[in-house]
N, C-alpha and C. Protein backbone atom coordinates (compact mmCIF):
# COMPACT_ATOMS: atom_id res chain seq x y z
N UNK A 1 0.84 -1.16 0.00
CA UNK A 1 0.00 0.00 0.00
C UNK A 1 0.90 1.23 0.00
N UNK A 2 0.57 1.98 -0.94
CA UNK A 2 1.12 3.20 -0.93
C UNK A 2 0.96 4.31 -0.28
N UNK A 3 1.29 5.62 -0.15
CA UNK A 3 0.94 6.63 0.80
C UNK A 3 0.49 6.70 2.32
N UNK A 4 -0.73 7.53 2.92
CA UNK A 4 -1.02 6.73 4.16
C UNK A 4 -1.63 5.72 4.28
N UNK A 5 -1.84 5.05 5.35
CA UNK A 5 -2.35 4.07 5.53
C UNK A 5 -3.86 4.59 6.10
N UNK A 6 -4.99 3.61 5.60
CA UNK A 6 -6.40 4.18 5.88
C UNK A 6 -6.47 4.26 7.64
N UNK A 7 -7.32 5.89 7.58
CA UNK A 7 -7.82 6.37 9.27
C UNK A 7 -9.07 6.34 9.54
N UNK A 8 -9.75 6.02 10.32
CA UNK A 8 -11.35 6.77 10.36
C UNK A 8 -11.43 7.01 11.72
N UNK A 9 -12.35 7.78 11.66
CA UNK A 9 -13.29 8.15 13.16
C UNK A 9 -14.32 7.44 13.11
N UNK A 10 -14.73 6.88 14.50
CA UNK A 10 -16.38 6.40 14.82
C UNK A 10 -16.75 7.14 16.29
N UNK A 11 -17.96 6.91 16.48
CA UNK A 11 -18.40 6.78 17.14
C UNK A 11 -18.05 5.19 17.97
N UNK A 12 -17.48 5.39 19.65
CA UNK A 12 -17.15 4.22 19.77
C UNK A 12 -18.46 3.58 20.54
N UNK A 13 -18.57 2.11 19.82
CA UNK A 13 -20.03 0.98 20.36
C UNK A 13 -19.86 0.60 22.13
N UNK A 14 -18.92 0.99 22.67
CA UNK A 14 -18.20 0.47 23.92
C UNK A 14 -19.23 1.27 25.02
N UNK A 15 -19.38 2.72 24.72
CA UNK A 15 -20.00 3.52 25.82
C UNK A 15 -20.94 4.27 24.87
N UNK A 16 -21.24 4.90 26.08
CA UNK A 16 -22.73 5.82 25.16
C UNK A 16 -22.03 7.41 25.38
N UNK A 17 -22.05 8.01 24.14
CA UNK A 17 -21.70 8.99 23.28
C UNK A 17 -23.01 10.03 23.39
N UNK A 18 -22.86 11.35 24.45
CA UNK A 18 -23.86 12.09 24.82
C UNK A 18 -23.94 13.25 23.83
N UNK A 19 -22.81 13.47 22.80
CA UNK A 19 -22.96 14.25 22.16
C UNK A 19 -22.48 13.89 20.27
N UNK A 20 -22.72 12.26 20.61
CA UNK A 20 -22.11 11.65 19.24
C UNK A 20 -20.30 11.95 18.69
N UNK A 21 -19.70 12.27 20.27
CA UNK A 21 -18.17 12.70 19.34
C UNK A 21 -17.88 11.53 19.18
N UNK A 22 -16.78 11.30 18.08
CA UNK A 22 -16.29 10.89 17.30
C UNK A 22 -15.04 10.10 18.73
N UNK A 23 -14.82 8.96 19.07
CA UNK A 23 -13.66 8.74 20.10
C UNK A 23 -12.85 7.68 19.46
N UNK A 24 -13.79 7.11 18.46
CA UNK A 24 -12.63 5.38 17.89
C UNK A 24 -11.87 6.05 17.04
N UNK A 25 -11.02 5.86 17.39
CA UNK A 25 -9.94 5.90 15.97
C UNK A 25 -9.30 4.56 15.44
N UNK A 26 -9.39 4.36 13.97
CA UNK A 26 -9.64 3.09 13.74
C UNK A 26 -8.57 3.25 12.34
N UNK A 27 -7.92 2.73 12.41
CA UNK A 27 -6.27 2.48 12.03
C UNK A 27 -6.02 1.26 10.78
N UNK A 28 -5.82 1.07 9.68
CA UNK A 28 -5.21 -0.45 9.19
C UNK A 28 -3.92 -0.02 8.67
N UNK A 29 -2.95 0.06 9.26
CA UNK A 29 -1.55 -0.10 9.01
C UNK A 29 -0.77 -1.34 8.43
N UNK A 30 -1.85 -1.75 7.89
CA UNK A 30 -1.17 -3.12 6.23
C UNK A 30 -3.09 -3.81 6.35
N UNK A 31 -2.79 -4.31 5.35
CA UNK A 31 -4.03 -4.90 4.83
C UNK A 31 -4.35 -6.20 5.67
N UNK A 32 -5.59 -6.24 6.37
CA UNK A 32 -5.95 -7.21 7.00
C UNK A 32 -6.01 -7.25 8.54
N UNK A 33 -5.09 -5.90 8.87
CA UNK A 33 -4.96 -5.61 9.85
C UNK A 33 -5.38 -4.29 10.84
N UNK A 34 -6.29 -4.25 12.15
CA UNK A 34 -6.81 -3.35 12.60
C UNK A 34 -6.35 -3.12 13.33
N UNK A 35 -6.26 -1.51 13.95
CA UNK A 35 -5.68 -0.73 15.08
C UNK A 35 -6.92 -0.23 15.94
N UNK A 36 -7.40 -0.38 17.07
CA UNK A 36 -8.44 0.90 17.34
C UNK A 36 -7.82 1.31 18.79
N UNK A 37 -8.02 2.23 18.72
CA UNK A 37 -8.13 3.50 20.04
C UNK A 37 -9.15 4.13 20.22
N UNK A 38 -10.15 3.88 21.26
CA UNK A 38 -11.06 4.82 22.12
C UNK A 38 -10.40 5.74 23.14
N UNK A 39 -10.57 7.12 22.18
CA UNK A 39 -10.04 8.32 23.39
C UNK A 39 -10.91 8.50 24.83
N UNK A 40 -11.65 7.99 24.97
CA UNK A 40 -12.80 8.20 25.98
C UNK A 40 -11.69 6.99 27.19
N UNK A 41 -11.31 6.07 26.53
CA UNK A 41 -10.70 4.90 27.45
C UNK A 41 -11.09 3.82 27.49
N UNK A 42 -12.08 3.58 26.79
CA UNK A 42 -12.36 1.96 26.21
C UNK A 42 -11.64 0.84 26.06
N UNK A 43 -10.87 -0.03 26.25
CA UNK A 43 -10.34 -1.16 25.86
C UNK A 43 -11.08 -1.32 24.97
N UNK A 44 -9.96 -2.58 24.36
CA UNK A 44 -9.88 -2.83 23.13
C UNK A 44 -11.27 -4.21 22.74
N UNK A 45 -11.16 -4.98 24.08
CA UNK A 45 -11.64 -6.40 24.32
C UNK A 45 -13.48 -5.65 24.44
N UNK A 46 -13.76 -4.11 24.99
CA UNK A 46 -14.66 -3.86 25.01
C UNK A 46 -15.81 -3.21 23.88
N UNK A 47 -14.68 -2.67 22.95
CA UNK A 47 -14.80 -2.01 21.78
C UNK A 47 -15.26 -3.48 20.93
N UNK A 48 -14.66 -4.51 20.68
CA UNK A 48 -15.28 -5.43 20.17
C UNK A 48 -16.52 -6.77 20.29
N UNK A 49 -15.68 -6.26 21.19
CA UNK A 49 -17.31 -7.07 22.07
C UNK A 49 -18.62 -6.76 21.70
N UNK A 50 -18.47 -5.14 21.70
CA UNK A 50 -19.90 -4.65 21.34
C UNK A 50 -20.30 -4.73 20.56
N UNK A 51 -19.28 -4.89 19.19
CA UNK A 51 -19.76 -5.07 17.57
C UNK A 51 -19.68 -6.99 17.80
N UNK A 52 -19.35 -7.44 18.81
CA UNK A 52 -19.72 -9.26 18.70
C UNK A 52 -18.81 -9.65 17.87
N UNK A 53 -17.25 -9.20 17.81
CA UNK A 53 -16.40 -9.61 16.91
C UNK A 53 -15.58 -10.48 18.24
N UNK A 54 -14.28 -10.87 17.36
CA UNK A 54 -13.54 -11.44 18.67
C UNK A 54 -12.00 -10.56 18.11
N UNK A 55 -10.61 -10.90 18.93
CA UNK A 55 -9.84 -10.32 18.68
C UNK A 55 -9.19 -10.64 17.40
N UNK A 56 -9.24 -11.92 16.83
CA UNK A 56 -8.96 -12.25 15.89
C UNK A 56 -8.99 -11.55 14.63
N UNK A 57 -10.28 -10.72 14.83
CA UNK A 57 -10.87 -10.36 13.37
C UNK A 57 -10.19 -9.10 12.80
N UNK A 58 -9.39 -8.90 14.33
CA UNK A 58 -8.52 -7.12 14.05
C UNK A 58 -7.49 -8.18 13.05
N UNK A 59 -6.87 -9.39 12.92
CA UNK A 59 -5.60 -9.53 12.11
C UNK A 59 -5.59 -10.23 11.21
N UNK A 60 -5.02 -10.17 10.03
CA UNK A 60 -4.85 -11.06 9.06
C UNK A 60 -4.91 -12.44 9.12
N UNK A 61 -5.48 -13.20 8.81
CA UNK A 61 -5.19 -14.24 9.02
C UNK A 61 -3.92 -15.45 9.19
N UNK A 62 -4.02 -16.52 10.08
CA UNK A 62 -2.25 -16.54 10.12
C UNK A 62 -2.13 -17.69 9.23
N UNK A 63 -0.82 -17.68 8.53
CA UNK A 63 -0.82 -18.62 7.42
C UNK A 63 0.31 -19.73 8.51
N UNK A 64 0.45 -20.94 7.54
CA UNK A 64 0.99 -22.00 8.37
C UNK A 64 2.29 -22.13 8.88
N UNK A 65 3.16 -20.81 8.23
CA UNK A 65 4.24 -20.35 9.04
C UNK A 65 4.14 -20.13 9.99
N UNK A 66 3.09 -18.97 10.19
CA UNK A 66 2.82 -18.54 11.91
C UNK A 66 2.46 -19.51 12.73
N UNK A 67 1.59 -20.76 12.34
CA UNK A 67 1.28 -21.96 13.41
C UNK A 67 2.56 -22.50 13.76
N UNK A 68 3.56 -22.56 13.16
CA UNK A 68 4.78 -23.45 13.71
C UNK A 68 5.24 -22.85 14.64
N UNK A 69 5.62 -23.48 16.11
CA UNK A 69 6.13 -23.04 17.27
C UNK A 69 7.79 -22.56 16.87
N UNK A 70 7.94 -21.39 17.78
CA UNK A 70 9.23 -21.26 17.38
C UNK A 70 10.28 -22.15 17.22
N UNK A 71 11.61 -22.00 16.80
CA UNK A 71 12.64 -23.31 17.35
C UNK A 71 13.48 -22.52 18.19
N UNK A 72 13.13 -23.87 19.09
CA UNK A 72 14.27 -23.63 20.26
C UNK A 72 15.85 -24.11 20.21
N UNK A 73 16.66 -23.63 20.30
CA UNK A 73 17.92 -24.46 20.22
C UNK A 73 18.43 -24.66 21.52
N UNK A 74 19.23 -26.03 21.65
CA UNK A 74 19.73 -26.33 23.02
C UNK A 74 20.75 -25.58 23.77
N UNK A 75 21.00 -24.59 22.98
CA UNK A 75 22.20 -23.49 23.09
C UNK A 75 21.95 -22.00 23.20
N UNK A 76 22.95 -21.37 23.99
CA UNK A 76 22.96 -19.67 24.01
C UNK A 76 23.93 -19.16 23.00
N UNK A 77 23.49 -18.36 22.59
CA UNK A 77 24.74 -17.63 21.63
C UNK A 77 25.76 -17.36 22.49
N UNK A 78 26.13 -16.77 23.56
CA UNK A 78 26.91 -16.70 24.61
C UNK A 78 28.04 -18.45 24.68
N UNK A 79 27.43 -19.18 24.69
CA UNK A 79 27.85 -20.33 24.65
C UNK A 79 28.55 -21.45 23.58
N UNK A 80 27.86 -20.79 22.37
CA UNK A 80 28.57 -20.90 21.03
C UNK A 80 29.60 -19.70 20.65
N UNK A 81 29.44 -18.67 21.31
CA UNK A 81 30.86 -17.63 21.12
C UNK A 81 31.90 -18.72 22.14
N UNK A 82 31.76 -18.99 23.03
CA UNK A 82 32.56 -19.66 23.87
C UNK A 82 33.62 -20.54 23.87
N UNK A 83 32.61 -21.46 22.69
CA UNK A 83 32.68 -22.71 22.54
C UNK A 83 33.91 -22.47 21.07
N UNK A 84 33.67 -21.27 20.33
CA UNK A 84 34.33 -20.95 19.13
C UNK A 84 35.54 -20.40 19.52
N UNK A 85 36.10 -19.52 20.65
CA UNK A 85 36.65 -19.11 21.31
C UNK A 85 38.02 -20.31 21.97
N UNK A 86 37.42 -21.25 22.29
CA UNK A 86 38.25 -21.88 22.36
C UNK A 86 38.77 -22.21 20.89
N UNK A 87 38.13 -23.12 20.46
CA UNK A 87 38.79 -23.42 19.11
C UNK A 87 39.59 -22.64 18.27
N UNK A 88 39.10 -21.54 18.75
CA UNK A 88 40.23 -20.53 17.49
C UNK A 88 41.44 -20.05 18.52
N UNK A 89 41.48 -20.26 19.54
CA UNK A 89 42.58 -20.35 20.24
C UNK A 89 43.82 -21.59 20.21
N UNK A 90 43.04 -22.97 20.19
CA UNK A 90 44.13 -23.98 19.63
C UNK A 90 44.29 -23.57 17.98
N UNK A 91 43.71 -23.13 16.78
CA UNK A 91 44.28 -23.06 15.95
C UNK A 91 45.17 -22.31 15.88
N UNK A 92 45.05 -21.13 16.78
CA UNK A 92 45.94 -20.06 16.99
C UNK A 92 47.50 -20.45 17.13
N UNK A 93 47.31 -21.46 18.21
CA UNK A 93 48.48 -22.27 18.84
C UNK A 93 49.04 -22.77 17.82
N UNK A 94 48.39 -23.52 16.77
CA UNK A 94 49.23 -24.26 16.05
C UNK A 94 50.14 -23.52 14.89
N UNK A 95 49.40 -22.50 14.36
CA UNK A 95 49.45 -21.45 13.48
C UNK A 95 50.44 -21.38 13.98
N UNK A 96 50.82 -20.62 15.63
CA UNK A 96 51.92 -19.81 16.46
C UNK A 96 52.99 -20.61 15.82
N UNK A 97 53.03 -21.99 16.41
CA UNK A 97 54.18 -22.66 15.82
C UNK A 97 54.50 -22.79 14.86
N UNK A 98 53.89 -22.79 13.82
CA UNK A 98 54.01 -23.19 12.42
C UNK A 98 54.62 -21.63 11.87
N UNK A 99 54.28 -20.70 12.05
CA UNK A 99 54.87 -19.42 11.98
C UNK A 99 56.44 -19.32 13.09
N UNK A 100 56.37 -19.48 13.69
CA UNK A 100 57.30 -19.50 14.15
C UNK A 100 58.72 -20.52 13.96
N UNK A 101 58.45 -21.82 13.05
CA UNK A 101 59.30 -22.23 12.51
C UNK A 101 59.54 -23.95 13.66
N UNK A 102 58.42 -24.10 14.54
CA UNK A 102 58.75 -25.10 15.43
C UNK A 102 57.96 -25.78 14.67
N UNK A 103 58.48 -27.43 15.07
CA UNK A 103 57.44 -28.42 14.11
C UNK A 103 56.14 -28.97 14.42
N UNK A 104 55.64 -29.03 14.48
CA UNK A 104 54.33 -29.56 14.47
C UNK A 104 53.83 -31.21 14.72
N UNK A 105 53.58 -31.35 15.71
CA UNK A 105 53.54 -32.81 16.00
C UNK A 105 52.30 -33.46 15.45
N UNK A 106 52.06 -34.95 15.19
CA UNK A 106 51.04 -35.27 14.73
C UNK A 106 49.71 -35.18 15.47
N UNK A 107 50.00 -35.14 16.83
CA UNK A 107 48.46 -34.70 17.51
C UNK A 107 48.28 -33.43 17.59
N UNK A 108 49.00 -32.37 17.63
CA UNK A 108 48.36 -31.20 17.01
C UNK A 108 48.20 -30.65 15.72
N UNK A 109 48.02 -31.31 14.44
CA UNK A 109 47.81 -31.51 13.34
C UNK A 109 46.37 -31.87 13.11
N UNK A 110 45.95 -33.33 14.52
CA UNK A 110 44.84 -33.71 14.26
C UNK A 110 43.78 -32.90 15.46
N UNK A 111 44.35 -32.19 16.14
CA UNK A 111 43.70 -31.55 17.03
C UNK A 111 43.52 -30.04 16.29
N UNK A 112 44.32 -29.88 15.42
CA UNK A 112 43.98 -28.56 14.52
C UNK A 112 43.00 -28.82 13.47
N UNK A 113 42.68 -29.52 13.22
CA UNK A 113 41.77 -30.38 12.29
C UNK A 113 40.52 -30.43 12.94
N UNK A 114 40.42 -30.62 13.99
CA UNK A 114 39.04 -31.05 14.95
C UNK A 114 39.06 -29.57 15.00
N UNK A 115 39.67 -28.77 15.35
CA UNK A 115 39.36 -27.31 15.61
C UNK A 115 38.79 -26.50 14.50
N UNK A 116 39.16 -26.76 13.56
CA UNK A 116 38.73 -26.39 11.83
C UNK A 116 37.05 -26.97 11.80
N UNK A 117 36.90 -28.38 11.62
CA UNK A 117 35.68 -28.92 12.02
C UNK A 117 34.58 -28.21 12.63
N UNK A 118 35.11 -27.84 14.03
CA UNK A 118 34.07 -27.42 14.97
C UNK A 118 33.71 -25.32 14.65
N UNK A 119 34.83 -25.32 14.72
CA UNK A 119 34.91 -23.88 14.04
C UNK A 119 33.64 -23.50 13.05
N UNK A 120 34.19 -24.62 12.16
CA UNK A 120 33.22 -24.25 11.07
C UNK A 120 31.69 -24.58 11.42
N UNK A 121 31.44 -25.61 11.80
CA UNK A 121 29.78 -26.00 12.70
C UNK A 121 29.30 -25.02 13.40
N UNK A 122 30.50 -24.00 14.42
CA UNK A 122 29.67 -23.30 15.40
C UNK A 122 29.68 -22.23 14.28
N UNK A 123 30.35 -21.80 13.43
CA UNK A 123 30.02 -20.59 12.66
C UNK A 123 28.91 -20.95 11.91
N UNK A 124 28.74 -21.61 11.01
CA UNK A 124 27.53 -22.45 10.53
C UNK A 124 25.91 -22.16 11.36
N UNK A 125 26.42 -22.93 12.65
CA UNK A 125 25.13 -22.56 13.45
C UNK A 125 24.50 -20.72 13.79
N UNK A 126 25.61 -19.91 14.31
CA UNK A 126 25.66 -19.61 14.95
C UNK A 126 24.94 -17.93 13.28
N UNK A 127 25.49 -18.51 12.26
CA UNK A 127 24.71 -17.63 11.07
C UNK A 127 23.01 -18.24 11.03
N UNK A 128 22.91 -19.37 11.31
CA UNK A 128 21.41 -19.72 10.88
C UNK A 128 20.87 -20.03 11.98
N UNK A 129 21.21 -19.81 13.33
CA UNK A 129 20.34 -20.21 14.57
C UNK A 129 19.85 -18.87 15.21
């Protein structure tokens, strides 16, 4: 939708209006979707009630994305920085040596390897979780 988004005034159904002002202000800020405000102080649950709607009817309907419960993961981001933190610290180590001209033994070759591995999983996760 282009430009503003549709406004109206009503008369709100909630209370009785002694001089007919105008108190709902009634809002759709995207299609399908309702806003209302009674300046008088109406809730929202009362404002519809009176027209016999339910809350539902203020929103678009939800498609079957919205039914799926969020996903939870067994993890904190805090905990996957952590967890990456180490690892890039033994690669660090090995790097150190290998820059530095000391040799490299075969278990830290394969322990730099597992670090590469996991590295890459928690970065992996840690873009799509």
């Amino acid at each position: 939708m282009t430009g503003k988004a549709p406004r109206w005034r009503a008369i709100c159904p909630a209370h009785e209006s002694k001089h007919g002002t105008r108190t709902l202000a009634i809002f759709e800020p995207e299609i399908g979707r309702v806003l209302l405000k009674c300046h008088a102080g109406c809730d929202v649950y009362s404002i519809i009630s009176a027209v016999h709607l339910e809350i539902d009817a203020l929103f678009p309907p939800r498609t079957d994305d919205n039914n799926k419960p969020p996903v939870r993961k067994p993890w904190r981001v805090g905990d996957l920085a952590a967890a990456l933190e180490t690892e890039t610290l033994i690669a660090w180590v090995v790097l150190t040596d290998l820059a530095g001209g000391r040799p490299v033994t075969k278990t830290d070759r394969e322990r730099a390897a597992l670090a590469a591995k996991r590295c890459a999983s928690l970065i992996q996760e840690m873009a799509h979780g």
